[in-house]
C-alpha atoms as a PDB file:
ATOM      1  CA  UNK A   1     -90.577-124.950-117.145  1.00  0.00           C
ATOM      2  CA  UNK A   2     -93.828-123.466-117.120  1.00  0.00           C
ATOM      3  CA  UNK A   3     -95.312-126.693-119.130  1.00  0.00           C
ATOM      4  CA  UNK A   4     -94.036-128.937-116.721  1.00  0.00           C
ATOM      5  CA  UNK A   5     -95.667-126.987-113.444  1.00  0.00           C
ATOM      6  CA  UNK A   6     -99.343-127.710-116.029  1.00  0.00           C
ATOM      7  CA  UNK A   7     -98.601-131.181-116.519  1.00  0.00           C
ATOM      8  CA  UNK A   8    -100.830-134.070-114.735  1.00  0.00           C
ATOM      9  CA  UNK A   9     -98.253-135.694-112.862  1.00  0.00           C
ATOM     10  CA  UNK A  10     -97.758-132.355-111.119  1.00  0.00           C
ATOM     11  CA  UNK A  11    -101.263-131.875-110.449  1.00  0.00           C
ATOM     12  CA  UNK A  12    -101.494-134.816-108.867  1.00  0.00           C
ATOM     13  CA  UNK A  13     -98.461-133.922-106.877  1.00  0.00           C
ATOM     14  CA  UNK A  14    -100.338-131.305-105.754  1.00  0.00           C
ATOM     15  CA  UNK A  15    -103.173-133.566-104.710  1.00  0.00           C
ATOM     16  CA  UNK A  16    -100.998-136.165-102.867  1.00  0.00           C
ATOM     17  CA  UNK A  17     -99.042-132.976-100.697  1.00  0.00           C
ATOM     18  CA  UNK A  18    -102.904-131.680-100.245  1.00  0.00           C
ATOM     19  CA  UNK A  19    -103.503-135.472 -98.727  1.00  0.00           C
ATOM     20  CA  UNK A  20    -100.448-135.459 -96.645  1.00  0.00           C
ATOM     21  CA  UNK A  21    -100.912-131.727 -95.319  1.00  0.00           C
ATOM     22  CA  UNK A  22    -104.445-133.006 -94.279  1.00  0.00           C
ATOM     23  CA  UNK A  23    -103.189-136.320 -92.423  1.00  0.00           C
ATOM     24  CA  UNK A  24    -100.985-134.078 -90.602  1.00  0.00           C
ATOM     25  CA  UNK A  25    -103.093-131.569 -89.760  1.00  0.00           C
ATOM     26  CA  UNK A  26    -105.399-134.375 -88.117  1.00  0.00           C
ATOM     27  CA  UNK A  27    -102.719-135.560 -85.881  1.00  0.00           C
ATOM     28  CA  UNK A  28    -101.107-131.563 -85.072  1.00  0.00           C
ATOM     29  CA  UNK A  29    -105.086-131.163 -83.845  1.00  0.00           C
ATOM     30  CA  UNK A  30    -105.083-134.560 -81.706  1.00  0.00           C
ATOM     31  CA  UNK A  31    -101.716-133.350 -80.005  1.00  0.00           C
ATOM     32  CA  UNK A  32    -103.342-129.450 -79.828  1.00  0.00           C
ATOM     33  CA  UNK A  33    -106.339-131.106 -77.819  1.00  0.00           C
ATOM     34  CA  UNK A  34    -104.117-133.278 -75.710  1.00  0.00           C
ATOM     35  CA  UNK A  35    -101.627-129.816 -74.790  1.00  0.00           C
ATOM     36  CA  UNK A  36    -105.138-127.790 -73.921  1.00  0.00           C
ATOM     37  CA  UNK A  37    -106.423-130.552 -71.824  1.00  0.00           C
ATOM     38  CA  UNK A  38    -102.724-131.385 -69.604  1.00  0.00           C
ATOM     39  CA  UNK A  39    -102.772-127.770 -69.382  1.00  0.00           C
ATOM     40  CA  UNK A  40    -106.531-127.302 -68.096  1.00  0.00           C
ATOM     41  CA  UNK A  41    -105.062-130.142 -65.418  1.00  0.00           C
ATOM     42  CA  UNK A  42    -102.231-127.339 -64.291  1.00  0.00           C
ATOM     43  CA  UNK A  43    -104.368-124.749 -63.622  1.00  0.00           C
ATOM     44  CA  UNK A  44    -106.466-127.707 -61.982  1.00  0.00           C
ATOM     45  CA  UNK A  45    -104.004-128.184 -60.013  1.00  0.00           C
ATOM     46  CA  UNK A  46    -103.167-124.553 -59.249  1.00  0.00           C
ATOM     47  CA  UNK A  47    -106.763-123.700 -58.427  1.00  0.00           C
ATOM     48  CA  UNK A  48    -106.435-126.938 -56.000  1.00  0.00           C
ATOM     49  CA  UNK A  49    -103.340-124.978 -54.085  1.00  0.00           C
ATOM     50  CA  UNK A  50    -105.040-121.912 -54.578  1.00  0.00           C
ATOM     51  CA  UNK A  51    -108.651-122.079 -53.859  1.00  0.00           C
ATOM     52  CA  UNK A  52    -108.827-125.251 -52.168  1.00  0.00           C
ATOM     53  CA  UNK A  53    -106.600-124.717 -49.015  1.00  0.00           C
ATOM     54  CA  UNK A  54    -107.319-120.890 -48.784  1.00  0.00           C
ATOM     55  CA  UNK A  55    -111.339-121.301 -48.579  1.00  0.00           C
ATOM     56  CA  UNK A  56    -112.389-124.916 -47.887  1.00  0.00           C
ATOM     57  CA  UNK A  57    -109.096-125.466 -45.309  1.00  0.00           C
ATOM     58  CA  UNK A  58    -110.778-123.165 -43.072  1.00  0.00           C
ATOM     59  CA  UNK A  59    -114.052-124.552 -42.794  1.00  0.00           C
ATOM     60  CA  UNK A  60    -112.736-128.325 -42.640  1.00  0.00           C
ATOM     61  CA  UNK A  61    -110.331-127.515 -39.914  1.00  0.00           C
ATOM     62  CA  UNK A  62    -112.781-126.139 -37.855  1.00  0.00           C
ATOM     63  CA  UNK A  63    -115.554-129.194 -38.005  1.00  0.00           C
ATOM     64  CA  UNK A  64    -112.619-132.085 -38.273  1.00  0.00           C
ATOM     65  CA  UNK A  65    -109.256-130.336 -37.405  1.00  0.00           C
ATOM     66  CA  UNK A  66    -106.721-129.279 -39.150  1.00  0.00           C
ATOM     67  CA  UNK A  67    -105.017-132.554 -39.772  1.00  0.00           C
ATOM     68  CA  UNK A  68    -108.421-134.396 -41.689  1.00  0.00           C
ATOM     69  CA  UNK A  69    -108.730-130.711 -43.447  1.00  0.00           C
ATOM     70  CA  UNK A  70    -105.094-131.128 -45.054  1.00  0.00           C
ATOM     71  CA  UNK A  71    -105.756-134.765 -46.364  1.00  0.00           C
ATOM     72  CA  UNK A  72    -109.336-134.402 -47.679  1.00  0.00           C
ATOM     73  CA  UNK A  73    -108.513-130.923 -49.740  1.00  0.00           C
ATOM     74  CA  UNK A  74    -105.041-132.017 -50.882  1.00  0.00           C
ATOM     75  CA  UNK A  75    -106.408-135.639 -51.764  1.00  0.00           C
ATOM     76  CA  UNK A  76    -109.602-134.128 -53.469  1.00  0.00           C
ATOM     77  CA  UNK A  77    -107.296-132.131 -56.107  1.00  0.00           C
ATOM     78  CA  UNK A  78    -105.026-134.303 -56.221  1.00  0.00           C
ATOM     79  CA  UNK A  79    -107.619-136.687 -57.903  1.00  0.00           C
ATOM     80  CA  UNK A  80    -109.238-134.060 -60.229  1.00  0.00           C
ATOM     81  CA  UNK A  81    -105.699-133.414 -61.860  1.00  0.00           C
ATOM     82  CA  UNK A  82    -104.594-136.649 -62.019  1.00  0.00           C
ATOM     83  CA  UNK A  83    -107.833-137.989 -64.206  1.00  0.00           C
ATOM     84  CA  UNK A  84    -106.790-134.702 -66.229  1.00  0.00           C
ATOM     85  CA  UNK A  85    -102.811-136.255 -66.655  1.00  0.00           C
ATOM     86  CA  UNK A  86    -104.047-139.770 -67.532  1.00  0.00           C
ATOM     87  CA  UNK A  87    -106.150-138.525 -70.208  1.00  0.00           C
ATOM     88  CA  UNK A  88    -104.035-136.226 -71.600  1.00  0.00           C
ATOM     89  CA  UNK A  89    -101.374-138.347 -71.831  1.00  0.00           C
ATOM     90  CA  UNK A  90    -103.848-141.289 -73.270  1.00  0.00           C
ATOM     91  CA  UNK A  91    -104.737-139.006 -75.726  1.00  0.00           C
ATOM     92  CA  UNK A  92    -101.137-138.904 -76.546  1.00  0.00           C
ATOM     93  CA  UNK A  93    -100.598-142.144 -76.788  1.00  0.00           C
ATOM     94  CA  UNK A  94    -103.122-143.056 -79.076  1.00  0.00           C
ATOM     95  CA  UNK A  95    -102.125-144.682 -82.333  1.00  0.00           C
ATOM     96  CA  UNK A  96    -101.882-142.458 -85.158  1.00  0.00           C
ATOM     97  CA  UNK A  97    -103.577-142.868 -88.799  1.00  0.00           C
ATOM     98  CA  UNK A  98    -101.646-144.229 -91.426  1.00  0.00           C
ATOM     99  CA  UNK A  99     -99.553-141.904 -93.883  1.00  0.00           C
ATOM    100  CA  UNK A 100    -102.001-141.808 -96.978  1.00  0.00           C
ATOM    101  CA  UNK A 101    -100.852-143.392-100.309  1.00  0.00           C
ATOM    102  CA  UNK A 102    -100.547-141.766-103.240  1.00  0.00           C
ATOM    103  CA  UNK A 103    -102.747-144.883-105.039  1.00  0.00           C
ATOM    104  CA  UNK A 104    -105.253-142.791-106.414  1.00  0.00           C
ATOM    105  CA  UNK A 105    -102.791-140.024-107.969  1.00  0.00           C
ATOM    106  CA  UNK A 106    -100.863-142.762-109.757  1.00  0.00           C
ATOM    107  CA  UNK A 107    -103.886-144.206-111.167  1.00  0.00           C
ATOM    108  CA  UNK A 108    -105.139-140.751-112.403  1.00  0.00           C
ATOM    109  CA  UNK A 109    -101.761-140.248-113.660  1.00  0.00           C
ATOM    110  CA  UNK A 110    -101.882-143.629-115.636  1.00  0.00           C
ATOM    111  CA  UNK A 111    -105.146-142.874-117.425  1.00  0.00           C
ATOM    112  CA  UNK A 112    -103.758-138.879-118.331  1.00  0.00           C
ATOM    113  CA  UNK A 113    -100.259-140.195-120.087  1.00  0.00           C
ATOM    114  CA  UNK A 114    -102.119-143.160-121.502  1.00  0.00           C
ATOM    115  CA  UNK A 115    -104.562-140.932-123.098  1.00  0.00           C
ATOM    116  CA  UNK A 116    -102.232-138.491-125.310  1.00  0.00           C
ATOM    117  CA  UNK A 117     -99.922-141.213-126.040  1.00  0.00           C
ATOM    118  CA  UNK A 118    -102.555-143.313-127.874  1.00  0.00           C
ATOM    119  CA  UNK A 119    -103.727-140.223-129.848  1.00  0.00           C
ATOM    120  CA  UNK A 120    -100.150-139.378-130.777  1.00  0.00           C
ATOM    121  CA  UNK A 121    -100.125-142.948-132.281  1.00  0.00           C
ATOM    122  CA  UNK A 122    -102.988-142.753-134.310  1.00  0.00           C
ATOM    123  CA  UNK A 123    -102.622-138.697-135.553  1.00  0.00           C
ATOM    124  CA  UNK A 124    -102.210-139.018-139.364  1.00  0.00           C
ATOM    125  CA  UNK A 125     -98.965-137.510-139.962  1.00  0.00           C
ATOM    126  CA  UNK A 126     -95.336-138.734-140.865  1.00  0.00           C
ATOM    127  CA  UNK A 127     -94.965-141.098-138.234  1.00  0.00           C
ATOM    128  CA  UNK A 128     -98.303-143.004-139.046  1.00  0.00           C
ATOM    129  CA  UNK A 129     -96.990-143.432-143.126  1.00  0.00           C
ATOM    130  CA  UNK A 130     -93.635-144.334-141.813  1.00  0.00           C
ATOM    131  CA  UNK A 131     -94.955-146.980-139.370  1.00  0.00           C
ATOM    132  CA  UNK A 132     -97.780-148.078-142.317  1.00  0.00           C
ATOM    133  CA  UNK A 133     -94.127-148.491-144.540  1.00  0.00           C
ATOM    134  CA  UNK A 134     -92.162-150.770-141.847  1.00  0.00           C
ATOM    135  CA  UNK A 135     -93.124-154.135-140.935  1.00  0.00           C
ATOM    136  CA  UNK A 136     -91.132-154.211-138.040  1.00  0.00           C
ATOM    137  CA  UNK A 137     -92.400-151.274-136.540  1.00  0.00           C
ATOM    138  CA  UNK A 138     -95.743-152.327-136.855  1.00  0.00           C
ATOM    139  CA  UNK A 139     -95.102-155.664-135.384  1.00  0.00           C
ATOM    140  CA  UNK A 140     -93.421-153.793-132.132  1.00  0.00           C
ATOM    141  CA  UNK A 141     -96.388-151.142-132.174  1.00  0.00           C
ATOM    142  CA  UNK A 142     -98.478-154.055-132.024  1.00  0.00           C
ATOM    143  CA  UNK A 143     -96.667-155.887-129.376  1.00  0.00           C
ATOM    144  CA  UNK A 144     -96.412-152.718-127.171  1.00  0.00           C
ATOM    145  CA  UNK A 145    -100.213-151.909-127.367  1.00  0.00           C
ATOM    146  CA  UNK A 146    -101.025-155.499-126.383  1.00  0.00           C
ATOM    147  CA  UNK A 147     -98.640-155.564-123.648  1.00  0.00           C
ATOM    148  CA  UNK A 148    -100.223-151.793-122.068  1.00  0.00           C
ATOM    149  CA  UNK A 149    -103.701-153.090-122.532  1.00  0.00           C
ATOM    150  CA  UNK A 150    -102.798-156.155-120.535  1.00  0.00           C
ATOM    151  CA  UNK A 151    -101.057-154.628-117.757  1.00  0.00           C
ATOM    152  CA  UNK A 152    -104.047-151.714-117.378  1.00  0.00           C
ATOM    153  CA  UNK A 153    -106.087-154.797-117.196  1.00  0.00           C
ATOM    154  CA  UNK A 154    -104.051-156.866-114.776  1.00  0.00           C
ATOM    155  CA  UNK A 155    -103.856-153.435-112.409  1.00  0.00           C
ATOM    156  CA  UNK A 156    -107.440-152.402-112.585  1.00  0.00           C
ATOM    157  CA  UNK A 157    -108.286-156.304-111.463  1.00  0.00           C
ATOM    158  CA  UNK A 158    -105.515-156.296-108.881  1.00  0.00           C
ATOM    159  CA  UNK A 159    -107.224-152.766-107.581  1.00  0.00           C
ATOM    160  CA  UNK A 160    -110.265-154.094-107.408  1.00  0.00           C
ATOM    161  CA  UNK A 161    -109.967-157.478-105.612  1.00  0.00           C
ATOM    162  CA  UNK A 162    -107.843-154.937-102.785  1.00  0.00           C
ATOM    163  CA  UNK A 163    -110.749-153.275-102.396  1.00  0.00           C
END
């Protein structure tokens, strides 16, 4: 068990969860920013009901009336929080980044098996005399290597025309 946690495909596991945790973490911070701001916009709102009609009511009503001192302190706040609610909520709305892939893992997994497997084919030992002894197993040795070789070919120039 313990091997297996050391291997490279868990590493790069590892790697792919770290890319995940960090897309989401990117869009938790969007939708953080978007809560602070709608909430700013309450208390907006509340200093509006507040503030507004307790101090400026007073001195409107007594220049314009009471009727123009109502509309221009109720419309006045009423403005400031709505520009907060649209752009909150546009904030919101706002497409979110694509999931990342996990394209550079596998291809860092590809070249760490490919690696040991090729020098457990060529380590001198029982295996290499018994494949040196059996024409057929050299001939599907042979036919295995040239069909790896070809597909890390055909994938490395399929990744790079993508890029």
């Amino acid at each position: 068990m313990a091997e297996r946690l050391r291997s490279p495909g868990a590493a790069l596991l590892r790697s792919y969860g770290e890319d995940v945790r960090d897309w989401a973490s990117g869009i938790t911070k969007r939708y953080e920013i978007a809560a602070l701001i709608l909430l700013a916009s309450a208390f907006a709102i509340l200093v509006a009901i507040g503030f507004g009609i307790a101090a400026l009511f007073h001195f409107v009503a007594l220049r314009y009336g009471e009727y123009t001192a109502f509309a221009i302190l109720g419309g006045g706040f009423a403005v400031v929080a709505l520009v907060g609610i649209v752009t909150g909520v546009a904030l919101l709305k706002r497409r979110l980044p694509p999931m990342p892939g996990p394209q550079r893992q596998l291809g860092e997994l590809r070249r760490s098996l490919a690696i040991p497997a090729v020098q457990q084919v060529f380590k001198p030992g029982d295996r290499t005399r018994a494949i040196a002894r059996d024409p057929v197993a050299q001939i599907i040795l042979a036919t295995a290597a040239a069909l790896a070789l070809g597909w890390i070919v055909a994938v490395t120039r399929n990744s790079r025309r993508g890029m």
